[in-house]
Protein backbone atom coordinates (compact mmCIF):
# COMPACT_ATOMS: atom_id res chain seq x y z
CA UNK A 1 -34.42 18.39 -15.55
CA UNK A 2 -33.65 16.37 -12.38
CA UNK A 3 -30.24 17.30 -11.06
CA UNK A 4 -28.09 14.74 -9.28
CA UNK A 5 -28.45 16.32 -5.74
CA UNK A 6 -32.19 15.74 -6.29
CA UNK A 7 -31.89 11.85 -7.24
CA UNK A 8 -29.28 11.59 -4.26
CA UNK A 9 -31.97 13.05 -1.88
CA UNK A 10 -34.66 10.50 -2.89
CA UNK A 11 -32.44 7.57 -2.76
CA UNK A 12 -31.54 8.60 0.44
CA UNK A 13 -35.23 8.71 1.36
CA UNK A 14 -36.14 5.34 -0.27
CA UNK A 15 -32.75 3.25 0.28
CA UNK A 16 -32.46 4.77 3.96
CA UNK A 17 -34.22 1.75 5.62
CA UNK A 18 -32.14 -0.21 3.60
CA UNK A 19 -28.24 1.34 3.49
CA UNK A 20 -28.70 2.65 7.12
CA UNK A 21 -30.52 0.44 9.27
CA UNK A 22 -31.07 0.72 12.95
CA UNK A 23 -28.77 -1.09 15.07
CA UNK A 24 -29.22 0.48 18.29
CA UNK A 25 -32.23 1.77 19.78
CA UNK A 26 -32.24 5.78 20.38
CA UNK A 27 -29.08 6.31 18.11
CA UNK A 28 -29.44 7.61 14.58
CA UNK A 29 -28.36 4.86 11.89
CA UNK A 30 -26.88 7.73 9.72
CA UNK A 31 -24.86 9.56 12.00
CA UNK A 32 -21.23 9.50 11.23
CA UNK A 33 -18.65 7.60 13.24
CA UNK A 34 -15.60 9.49 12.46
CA UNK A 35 -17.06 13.39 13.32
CA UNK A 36 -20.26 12.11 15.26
CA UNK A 37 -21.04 15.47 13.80
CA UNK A 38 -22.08 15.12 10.44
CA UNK A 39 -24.50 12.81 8.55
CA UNK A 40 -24.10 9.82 6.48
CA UNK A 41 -25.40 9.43 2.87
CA UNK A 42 -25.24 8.43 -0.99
CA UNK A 43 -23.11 9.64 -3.08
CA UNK A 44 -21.42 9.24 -6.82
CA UNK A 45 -17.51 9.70 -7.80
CA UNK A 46 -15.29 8.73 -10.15
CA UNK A 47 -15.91 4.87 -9.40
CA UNK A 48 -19.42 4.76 -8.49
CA UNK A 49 -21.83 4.96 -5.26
CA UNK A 50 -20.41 5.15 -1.89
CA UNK A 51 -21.14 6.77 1.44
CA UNK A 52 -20.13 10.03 2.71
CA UNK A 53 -20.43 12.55 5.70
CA UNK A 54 -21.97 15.26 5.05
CA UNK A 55 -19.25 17.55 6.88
CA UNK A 56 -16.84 17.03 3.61
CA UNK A 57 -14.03 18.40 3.92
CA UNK A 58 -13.93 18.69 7.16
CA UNK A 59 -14.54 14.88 8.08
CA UNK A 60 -13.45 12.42 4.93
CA UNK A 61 -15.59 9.64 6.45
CA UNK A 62 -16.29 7.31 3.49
CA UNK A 63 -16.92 3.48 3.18
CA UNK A 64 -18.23 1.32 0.16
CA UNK A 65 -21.84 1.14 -0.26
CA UNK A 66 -23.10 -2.58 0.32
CA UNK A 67 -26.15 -3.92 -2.47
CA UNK A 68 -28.64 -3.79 0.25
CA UNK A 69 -28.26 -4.09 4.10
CA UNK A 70 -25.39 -5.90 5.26
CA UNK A 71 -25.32 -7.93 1.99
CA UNK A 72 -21.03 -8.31 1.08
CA UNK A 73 -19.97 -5.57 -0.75
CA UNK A 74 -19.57 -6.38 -4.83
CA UNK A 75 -15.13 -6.99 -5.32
CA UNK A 76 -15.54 -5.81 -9.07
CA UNK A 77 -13.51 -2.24 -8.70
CA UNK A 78 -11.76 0.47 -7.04
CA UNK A 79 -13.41 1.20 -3.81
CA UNK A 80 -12.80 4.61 -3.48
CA UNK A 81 -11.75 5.54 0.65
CA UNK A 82 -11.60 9.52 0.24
CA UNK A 83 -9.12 11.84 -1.47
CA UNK A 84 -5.75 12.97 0.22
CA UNK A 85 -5.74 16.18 1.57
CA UNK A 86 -2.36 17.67 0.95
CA UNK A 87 -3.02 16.70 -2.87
CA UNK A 88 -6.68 16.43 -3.76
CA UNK A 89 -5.76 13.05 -5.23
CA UNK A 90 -8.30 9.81 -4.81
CA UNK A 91 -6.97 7.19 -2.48
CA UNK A 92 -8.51 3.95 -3.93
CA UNK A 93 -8.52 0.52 -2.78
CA UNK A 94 -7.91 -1.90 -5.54
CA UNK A 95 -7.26 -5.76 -6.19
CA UNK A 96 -4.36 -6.72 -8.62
CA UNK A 97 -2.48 -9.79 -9.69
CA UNK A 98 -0.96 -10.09 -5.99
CA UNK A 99 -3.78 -9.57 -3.89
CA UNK A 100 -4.80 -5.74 -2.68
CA UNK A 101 -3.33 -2.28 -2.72
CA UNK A 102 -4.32 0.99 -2.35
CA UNK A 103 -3.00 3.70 -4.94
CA UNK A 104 -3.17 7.49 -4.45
CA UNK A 105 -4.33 9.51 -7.68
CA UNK A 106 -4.66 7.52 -11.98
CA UNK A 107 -1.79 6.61 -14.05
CA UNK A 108 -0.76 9.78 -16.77
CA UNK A 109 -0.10 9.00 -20.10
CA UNK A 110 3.39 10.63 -19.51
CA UNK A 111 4.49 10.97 -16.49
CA UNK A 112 5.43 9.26 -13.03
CA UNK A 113 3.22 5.92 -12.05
CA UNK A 114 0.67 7.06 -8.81
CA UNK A 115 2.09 5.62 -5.33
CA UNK A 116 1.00 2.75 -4.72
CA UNK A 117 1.35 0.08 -0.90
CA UNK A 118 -0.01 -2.72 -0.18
CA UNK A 119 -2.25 -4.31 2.62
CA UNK A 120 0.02 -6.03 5.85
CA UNK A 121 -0.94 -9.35 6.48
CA UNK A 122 -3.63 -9.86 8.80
CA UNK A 123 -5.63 -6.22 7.75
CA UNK A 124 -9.38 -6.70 7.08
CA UNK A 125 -9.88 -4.83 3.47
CA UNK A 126 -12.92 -3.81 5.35
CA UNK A 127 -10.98 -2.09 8.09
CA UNK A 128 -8.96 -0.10 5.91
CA UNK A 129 -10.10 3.69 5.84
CA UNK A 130 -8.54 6.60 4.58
CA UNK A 131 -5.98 7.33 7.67
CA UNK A 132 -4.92 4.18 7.50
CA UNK A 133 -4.79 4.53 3.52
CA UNK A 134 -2.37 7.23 4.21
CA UNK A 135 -0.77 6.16 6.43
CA UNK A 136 0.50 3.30 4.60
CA UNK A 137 0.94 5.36 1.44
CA UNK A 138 3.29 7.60 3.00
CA UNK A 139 6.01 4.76 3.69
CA UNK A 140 8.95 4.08 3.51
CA UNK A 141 9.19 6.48 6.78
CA UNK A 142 12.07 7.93 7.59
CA UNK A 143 13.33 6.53 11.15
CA UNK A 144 16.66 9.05 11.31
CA UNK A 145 20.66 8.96 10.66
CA UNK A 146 22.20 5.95 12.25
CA UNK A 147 24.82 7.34 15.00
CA UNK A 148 27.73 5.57 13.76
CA UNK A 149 27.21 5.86 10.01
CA UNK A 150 25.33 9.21 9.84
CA UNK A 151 23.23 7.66 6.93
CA UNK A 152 19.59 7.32 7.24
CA UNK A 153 17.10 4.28 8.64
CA UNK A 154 13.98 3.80 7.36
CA UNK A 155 10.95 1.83 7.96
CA UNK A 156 8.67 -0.18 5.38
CA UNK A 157 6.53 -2.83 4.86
CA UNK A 158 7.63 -5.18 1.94
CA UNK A 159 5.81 -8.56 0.97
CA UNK A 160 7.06 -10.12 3.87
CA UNK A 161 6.90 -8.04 6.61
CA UNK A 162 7.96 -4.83 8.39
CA UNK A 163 11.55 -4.07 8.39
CA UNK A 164 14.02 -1.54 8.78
CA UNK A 165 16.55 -0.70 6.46
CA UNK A 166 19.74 0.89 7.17
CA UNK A 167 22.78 1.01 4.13
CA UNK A 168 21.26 -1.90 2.18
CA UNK A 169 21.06 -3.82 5.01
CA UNK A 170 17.51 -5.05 6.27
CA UNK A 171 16.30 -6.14 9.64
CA UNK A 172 12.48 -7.90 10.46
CA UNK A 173 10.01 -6.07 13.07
CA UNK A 174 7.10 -7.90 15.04
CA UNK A 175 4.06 -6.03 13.96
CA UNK A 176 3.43 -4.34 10.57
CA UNK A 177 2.40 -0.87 12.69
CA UNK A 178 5.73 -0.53 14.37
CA UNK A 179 6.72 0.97 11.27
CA UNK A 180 5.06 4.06 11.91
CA UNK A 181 6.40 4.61 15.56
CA UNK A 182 9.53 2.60 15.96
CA UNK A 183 12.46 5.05 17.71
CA UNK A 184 16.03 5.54 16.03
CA UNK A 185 17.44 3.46 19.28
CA UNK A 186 14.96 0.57 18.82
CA UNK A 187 15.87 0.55 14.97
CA UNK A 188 19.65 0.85 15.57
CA UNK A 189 19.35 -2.28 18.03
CA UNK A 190 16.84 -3.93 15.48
CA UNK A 191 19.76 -3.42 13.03
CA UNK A 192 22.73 -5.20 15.52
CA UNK A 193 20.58 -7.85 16.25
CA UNK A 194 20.44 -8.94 12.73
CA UNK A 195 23.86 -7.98 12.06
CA UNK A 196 24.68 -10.52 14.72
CA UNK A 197 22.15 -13.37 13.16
CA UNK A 198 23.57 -12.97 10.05
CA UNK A 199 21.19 -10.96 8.15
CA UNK A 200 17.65 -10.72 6.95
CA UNK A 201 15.82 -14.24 6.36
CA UNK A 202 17.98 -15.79 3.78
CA UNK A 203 16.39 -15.99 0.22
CA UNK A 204 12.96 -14.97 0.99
CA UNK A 205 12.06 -12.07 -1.86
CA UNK A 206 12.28 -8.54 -0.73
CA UNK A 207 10.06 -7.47 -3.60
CA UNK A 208 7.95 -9.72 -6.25
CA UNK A 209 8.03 -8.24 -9.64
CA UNK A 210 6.02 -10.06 -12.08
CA UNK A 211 6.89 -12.30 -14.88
CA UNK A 212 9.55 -12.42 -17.58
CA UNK A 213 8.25 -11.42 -20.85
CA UNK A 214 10.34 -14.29 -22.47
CA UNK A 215 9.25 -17.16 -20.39
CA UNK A 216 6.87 -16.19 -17.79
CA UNK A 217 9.29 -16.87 -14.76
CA UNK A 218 9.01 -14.81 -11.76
CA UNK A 219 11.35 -12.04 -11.47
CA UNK A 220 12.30 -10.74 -7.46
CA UNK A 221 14.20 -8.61 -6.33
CA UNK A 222 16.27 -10.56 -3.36
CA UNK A 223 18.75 -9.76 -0.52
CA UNK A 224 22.19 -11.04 -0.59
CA UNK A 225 25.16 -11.02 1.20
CA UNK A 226 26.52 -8.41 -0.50
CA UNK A 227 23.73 -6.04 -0.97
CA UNK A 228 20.49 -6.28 -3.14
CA UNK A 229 20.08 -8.02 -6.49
CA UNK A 230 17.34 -8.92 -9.08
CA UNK A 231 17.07 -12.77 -9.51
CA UNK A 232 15.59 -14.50 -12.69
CA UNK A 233 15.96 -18.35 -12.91
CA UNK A 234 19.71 -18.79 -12.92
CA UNK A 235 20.38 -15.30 -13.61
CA UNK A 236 21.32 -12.74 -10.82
CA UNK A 237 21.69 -9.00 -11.55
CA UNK A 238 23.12 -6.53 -8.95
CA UNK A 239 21.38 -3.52 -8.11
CA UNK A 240 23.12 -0.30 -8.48
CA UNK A 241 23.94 1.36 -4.28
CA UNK A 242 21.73 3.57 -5.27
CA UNK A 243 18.67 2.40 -6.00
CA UNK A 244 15.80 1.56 -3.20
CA UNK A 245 15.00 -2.29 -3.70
CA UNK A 246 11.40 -1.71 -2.76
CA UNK A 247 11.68 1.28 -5.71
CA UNK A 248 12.68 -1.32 -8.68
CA UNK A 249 9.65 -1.84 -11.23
CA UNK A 250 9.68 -4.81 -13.37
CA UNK A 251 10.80 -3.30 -16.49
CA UNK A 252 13.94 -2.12 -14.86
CA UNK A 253 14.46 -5.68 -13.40
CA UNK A 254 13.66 -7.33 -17.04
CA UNK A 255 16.64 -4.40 -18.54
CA UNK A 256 18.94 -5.81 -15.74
CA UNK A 257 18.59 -9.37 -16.04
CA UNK A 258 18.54 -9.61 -19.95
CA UNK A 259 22.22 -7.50 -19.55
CA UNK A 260 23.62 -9.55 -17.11
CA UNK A 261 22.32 -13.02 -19.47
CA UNK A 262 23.84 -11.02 -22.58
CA UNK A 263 27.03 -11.12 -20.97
CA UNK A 264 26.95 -15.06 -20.46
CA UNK A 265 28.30 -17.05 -17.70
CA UNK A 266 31.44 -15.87 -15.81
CA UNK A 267 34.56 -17.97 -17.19
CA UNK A 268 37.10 -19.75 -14.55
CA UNK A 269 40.04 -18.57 -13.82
């Protein structure tokens, strides 16, 4: 019986040509570009073909096999970037109902959902590898303890931005990547600047949700003068202090909402 290592090796002999082809005279189509160490060819995972280095573990090099040459790769699944070291998980790249996202490991049937983040605005899904994947997984990052409150900033990138976030209170950055270097006195200025401007952008969505069950109507969660709150047509449900807005799933946003609509309208004094 043919073993898969021996099917890999003649693919590799017949697709060469094809998956690797010369671009520059004198330099080897297959060598990798993360290691420049190791060599580049098929192999099969949980979600299908892709290309590897051969100096796995040591270099997680990978990228999504194309049909043939520089044809455009297929959009029909995952695309698997490598597996995380610290947990052995898959980091996948995947396309949902709101555009892209990576996700770090496969949903249990009981137990937590697997991390998911999203792609900033502007990113190339063909640019994103796995240190970026990470990267990006690993937020929100923790900036440090804001001098005059002692509580912590952190840094994230929601659905409209990068931002910092310091006691419920948000402030914009410039580029998505700051996020991973910004200082604690850049963020603490960040913070007083928007204190000073009155806020984050006024009712643009700090998180989309999904839909209502009931009537399909969007459900975000949005900032508000005083802190945080779920919206849902008419109705508006405040979060509890202690919840992260960018941590609120829809269900818990659908349990909120249908409470606050139970209750009925406020009466007039």
């Amino acid at each position: 019986d043919l073993r898969v290592s021996q099917v890999l090796d003649k693919l590799n002999e017949v697709l060469g040509p094809h998956v690797f082809p010369e671009t520059e005279p004198g330099v080897d189509p297959r060598r990798c570009p993360a290691c420049e160490a190791g060599k580049l060819s098929l192999k099969v995972g949980r979600f299908g073909a892709f290309i590897g280095c051969s100096e796995y573990p040591e270099c997680n090099y990978t990228r999504q096999m194309s049909t043939l040459g520089d044809a455009p790769e297929a959009d029909t699944g995952p695309r698997l970037l490598g597996e995380d070291p610290e947990t052995g998980l898959p980091v996948t790249l995947r396309k949902g109902r709101f555009g892209l996202f990576l996700q770090l490991g496969e949903p249990e049937e009981k137990g937590d959902k697997p991390k998911r983040a999203g792609i900033p605005k502007g990113v190339e899904p063909e640019s994103v590898d796995l240190p970026l994947a990470l990267q990006l997984l690993s937020l929100p990052r923790e900036v440090g303890d804001h001098p005059e409150t002692g509580k912590p900033i952190t840094a994230a990138i929601g659905p409209y931005g990068p931002y910092v976030r310091h006691d419920g209170k948000y402030a914009n950055l410039g580029e998505w990547n700051e996020v991973f270097n910004i200082g604690l006195n850049r963020a603490v200025a960040v913070l007083a600047e928007a204190k000073s401007k009155g806020g984050r952008r006024g009712q643009a969505a700090l998180k989309e949700l999904g839909e209502h069950p009931d009537d399909a109507a969007p459900i975000r969660v949005m900032d508000g003068r005083f802190g945080p709150y779920v919206k849902w047509n008419k109705i508006n449900a405040t979060l509890p202090k202690d919840k992260d807005p960018q941590e609120v799933t829809l269900e818990e946003a659908i349990a909120l909402v249908n409470a606050k609509a139970a209750k009925g309208p406020r009466k007039k004094a």
